[in-house]
N, C-alpha and C. Protein backbone atom coordinates (compact mmCIF):
# COMPACT_ATOMS: atom_id res chain seq x y z
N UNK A 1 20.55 -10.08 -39.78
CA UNK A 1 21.97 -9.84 -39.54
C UNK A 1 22.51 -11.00 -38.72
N UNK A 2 23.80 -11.37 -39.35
CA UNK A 2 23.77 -12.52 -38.78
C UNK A 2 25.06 -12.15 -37.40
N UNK A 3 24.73 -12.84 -36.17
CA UNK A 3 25.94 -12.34 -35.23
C UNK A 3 26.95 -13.13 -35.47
N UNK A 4 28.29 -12.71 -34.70
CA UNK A 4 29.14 -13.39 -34.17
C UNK A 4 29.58 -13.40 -33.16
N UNK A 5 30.35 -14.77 -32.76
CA UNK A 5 30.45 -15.29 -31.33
C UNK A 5 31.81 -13.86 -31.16
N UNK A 6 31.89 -13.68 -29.41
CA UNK A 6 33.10 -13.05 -29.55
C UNK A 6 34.88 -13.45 -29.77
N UNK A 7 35.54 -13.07 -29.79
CA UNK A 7 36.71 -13.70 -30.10
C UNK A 7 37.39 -13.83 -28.97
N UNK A 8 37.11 -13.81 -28.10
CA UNK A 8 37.59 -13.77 -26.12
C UNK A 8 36.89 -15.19 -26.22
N UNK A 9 37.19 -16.28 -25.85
CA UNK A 9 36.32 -17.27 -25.55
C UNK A 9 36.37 -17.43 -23.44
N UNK A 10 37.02 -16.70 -22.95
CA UNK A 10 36.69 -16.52 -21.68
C UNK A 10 35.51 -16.04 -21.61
N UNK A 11 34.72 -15.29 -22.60
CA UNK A 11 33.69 -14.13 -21.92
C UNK A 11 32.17 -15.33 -22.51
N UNK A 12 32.84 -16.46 -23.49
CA UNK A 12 31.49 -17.25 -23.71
C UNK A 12 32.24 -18.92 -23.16
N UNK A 13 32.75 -18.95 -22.21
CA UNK A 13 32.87 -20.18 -21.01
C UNK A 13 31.95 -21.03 -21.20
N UNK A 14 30.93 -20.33 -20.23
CA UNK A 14 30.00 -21.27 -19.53
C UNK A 14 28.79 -21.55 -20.62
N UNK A 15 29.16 -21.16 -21.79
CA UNK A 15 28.15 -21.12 -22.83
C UNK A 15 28.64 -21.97 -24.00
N UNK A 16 27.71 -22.66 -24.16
CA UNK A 16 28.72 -23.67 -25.48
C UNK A 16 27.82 -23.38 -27.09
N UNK A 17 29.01 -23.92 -27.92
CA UNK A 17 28.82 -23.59 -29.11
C UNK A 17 26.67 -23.70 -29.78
N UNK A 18 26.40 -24.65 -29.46
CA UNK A 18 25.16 -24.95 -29.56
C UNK A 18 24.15 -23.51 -29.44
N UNK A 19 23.68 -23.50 -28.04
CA UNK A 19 23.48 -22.45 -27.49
C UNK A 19 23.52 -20.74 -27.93
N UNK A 20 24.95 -20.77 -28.38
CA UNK A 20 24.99 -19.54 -29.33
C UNK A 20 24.93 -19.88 -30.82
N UNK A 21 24.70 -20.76 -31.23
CA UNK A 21 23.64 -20.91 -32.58
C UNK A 21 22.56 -20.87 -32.80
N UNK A 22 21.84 -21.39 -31.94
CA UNK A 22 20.36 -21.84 -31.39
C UNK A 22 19.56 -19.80 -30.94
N UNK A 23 20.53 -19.48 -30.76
CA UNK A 23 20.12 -17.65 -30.42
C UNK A 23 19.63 -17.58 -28.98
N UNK A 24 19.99 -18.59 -27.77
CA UNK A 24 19.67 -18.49 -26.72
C UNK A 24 20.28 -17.38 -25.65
N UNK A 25 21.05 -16.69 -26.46
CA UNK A 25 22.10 -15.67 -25.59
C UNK A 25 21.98 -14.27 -25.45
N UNK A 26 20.39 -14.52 -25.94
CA UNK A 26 20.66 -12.90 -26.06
C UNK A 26 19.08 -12.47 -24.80
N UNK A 27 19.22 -10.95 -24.83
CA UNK A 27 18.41 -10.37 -23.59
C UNK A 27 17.12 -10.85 -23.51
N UNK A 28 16.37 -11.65 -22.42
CA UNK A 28 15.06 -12.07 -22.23
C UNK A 28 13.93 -11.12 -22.20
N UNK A 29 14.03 -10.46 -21.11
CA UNK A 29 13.47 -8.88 -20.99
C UNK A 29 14.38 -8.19 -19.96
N UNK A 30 13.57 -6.99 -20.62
CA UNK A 30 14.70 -5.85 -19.50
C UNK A 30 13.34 -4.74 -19.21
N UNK A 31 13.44 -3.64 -18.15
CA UNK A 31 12.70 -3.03 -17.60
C UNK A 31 13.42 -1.62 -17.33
N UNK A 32 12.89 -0.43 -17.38
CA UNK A 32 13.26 0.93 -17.43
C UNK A 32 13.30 1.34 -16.01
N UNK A 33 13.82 1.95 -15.58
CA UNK A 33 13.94 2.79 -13.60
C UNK A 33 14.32 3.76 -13.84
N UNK A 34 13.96 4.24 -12.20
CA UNK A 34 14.17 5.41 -12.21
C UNK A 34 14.93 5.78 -11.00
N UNK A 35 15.56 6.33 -10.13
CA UNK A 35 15.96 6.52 -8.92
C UNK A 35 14.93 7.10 -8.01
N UNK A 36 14.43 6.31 -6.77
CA UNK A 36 13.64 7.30 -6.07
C UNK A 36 14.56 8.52 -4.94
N UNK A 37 13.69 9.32 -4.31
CA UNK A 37 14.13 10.41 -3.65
C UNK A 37 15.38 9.31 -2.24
N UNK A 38 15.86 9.98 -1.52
CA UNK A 38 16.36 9.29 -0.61
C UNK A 38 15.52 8.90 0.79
N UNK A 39 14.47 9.71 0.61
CA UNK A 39 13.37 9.59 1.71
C UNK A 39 12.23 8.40 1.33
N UNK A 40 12.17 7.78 -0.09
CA UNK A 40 11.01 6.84 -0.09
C UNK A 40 12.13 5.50 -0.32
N UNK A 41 13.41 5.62 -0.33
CA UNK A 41 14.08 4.28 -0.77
C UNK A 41 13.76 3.60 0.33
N UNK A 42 13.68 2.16 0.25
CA UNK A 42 13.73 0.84 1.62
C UNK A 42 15.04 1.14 2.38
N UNK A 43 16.02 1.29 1.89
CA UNK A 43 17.57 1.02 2.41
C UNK A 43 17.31 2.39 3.58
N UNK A 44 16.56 3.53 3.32
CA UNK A 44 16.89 4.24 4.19
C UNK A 44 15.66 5.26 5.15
N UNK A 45 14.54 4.64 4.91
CA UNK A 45 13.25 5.44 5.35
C UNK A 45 13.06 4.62 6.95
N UNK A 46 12.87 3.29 6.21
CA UNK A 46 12.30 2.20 7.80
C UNK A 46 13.50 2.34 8.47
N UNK A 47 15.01 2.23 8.30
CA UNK A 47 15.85 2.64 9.35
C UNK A 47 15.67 3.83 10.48
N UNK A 48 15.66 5.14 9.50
CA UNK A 48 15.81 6.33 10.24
C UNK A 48 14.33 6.48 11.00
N UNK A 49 13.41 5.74 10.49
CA UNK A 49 12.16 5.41 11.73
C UNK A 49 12.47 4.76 12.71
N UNK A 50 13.14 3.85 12.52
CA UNK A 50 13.31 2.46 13.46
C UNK A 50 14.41 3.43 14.59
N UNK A 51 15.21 3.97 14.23
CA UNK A 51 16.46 5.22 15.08
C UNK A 51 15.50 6.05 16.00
N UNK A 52 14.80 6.62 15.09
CA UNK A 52 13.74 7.64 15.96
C UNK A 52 13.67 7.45 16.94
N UNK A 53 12.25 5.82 16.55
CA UNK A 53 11.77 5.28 17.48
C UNK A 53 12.69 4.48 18.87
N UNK A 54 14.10 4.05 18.39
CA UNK A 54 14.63 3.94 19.31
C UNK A 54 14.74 5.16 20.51
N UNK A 55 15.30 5.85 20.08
CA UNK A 55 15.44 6.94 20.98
C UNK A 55 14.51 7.45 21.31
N UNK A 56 13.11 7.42 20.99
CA UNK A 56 12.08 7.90 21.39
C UNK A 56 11.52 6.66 22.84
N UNK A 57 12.16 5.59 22.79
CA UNK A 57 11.87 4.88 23.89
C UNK A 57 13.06 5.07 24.64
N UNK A 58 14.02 5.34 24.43
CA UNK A 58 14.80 5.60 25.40
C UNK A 58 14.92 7.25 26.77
N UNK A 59 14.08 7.83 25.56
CA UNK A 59 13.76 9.40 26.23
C UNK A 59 12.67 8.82 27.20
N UNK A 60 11.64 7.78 26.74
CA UNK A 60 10.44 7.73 27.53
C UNK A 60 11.23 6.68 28.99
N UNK A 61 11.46 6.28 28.70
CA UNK A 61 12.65 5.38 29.65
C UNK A 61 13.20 6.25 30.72
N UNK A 62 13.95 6.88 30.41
CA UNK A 62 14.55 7.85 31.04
C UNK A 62 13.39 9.09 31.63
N UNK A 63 12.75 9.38 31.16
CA UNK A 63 10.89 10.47 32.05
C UNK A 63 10.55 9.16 32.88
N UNK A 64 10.58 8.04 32.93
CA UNK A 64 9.77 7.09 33.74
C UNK A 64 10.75 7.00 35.08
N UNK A 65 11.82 7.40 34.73
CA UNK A 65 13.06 7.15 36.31
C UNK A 65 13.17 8.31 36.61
N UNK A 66 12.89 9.62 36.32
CA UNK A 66 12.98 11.54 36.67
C UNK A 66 14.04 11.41 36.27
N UNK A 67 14.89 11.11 35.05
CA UNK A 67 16.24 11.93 34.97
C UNK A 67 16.47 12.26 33.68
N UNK A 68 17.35 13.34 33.23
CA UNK A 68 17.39 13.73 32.05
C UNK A 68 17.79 12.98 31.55
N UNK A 69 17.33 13.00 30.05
CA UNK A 69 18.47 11.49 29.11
C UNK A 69 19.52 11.94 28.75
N UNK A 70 20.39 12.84 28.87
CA UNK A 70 21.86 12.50 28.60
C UNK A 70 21.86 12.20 29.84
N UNK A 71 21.59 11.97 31.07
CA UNK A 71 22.35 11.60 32.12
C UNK A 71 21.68 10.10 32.67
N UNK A 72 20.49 9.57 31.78
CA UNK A 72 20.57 8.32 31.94
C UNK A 72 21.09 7.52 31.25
N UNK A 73 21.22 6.30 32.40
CA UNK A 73 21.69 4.64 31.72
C UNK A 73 20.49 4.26 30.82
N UNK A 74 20.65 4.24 29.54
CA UNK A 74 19.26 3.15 29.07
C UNK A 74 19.26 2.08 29.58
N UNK A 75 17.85 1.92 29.09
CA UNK A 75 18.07 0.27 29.55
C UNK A 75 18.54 -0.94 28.30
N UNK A 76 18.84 -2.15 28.83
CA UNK A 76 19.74 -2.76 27.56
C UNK A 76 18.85 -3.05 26.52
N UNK A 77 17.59 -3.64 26.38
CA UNK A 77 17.21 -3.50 25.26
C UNK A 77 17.14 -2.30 24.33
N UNK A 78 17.23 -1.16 24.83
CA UNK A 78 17.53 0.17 24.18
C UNK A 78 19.10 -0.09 23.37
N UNK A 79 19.59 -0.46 24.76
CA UNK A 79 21.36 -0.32 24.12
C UNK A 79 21.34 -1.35 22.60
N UNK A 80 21.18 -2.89 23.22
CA UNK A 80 21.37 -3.66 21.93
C UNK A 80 20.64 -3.29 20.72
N UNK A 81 19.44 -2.21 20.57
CA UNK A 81 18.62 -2.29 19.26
C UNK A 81 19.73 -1.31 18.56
N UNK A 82 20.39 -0.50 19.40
CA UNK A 82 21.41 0.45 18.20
C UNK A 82 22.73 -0.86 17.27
N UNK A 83 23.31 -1.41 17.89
CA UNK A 83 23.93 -1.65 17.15
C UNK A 83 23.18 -3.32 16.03
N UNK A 84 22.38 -3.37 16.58
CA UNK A 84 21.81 -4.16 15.81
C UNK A 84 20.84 -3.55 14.74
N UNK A 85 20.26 -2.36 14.89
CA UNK A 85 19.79 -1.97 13.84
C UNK A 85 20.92 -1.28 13.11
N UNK A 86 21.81 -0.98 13.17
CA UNK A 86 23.24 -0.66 12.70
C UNK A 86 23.31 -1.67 11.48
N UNK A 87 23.67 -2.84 12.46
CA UNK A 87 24.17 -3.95 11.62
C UNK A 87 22.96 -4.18 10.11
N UNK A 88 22.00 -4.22 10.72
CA UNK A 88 20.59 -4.30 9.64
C UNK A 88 20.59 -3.34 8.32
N UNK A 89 21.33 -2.19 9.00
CA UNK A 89 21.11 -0.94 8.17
C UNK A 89 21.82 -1.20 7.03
N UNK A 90 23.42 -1.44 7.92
CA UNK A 90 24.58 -1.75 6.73
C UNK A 90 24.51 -3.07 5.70
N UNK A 91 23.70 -3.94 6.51
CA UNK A 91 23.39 -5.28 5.54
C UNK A 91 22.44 -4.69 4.26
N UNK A 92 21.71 -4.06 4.43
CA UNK A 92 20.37 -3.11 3.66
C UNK A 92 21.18 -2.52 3.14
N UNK A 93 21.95 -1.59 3.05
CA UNK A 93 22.96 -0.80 2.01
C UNK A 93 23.85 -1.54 1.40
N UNK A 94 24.74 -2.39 2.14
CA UNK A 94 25.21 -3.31 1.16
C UNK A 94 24.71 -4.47 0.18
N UNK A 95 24.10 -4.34 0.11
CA UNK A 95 22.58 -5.55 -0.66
C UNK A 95 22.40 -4.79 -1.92
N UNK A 96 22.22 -3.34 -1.73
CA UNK A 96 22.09 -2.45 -2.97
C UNK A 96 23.14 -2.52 -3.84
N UNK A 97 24.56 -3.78 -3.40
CA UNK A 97 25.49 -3.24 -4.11
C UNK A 97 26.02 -5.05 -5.06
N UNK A 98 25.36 -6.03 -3.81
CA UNK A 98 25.57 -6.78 -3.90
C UNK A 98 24.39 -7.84 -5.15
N UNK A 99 23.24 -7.22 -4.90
CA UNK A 99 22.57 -7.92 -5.53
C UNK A 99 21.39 -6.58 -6.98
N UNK A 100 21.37 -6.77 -8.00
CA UNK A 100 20.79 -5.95 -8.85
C UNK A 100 19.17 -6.20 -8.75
N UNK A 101 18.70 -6.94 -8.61
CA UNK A 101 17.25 -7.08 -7.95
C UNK A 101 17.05 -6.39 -6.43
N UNK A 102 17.61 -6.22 -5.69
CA UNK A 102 17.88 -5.80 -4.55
C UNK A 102 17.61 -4.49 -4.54
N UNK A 103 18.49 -4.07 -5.17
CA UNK A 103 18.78 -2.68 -5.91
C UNK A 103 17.51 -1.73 -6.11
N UNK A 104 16.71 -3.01 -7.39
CA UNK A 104 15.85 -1.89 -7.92
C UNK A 104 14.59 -2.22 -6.52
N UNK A 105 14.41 -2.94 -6.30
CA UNK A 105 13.06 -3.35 -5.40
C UNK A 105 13.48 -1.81 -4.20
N UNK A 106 14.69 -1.70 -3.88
CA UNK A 106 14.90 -0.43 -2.79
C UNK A 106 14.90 0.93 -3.41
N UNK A 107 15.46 0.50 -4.07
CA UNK A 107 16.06 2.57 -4.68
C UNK A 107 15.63 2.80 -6.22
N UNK A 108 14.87 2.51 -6.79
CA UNK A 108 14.14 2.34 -8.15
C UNK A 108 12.72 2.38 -8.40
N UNK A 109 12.36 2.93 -9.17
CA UNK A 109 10.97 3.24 -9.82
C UNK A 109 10.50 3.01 -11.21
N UNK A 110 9.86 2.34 -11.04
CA UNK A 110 9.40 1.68 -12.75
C UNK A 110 9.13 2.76 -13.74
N UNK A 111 9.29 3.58 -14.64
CA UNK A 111 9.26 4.16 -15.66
C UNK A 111 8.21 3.74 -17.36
N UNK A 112 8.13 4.35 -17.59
CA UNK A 112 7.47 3.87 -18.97
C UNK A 112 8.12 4.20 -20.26
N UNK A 113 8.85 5.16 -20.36
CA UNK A 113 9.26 6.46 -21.07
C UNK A 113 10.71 6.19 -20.71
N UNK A 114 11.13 6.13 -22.23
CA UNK A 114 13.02 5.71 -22.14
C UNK A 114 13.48 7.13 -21.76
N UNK A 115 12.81 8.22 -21.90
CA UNK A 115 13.39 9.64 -21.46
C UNK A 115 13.53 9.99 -20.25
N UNK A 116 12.36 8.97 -19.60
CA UNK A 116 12.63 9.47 -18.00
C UNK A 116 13.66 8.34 -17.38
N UNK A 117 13.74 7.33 -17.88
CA UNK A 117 14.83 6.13 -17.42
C UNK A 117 16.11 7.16 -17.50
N UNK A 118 16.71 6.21 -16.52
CA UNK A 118 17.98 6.73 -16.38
C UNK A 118 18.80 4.56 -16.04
N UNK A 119 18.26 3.77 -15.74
CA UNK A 119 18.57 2.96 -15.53
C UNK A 119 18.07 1.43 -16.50
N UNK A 120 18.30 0.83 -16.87
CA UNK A 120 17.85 -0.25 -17.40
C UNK A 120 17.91 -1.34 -17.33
């Protein structure tokens, strides 16, 4: 079957006539996914550890001076890891949106079976 080019020549720009004769335009490989749970994705497991563990040094922080932790000052390395793991978090979620390799390496599962794909 023989193709044809499309009739938009905006959408074949950067591609010249050659090229789409030659049959260089078409899909190299592609790979099946799956969505993982929200508890094994990258974007959101090592964060809500990394949170824990913050506050789990800040409670121990606060037992090392006798005072309850809502009524202590952390100390600043406590303070700066929140908004910097903040910042980390949101860079990590926005990456899922920004880049499609990104994507699957965090929130995706290789599949075998076009029935269980949901992604391609």
């Amino acid at each position: 079957r023989q193709h044809t080019r499309p009739r938009n020549p905006r959408l074949c720009a950067p591609f010249s006539d050659a090229s789409w004769e030659e049959g260089r335009m078409g899909v190299k490989s592609f790979s099946l996914h799956a969505p993982l749970p929200s508890w094994q994705r990258l974007d959101v497991w090592p964060f809500a550890l990394l949170h824990l563990l913050n506050a789990a040094v800040w409670a121990w922080e606060c037992t090392l001076r006798g005072k309850a932790p809502p009524l202590c000052a952390p100390h600043l390395l406590t303070m700066a890891a929140v908004p910097f793991l903040g910042l980390l978090q949101l860079v990590a979620h926005l990456g899922t949106y920004w880049s499609v390799k990104f994507k699957v390496m965090c929130s995706m599962r290789k599949v075998t079976s076009v029935s269980s794909a949901t992604d391609v």
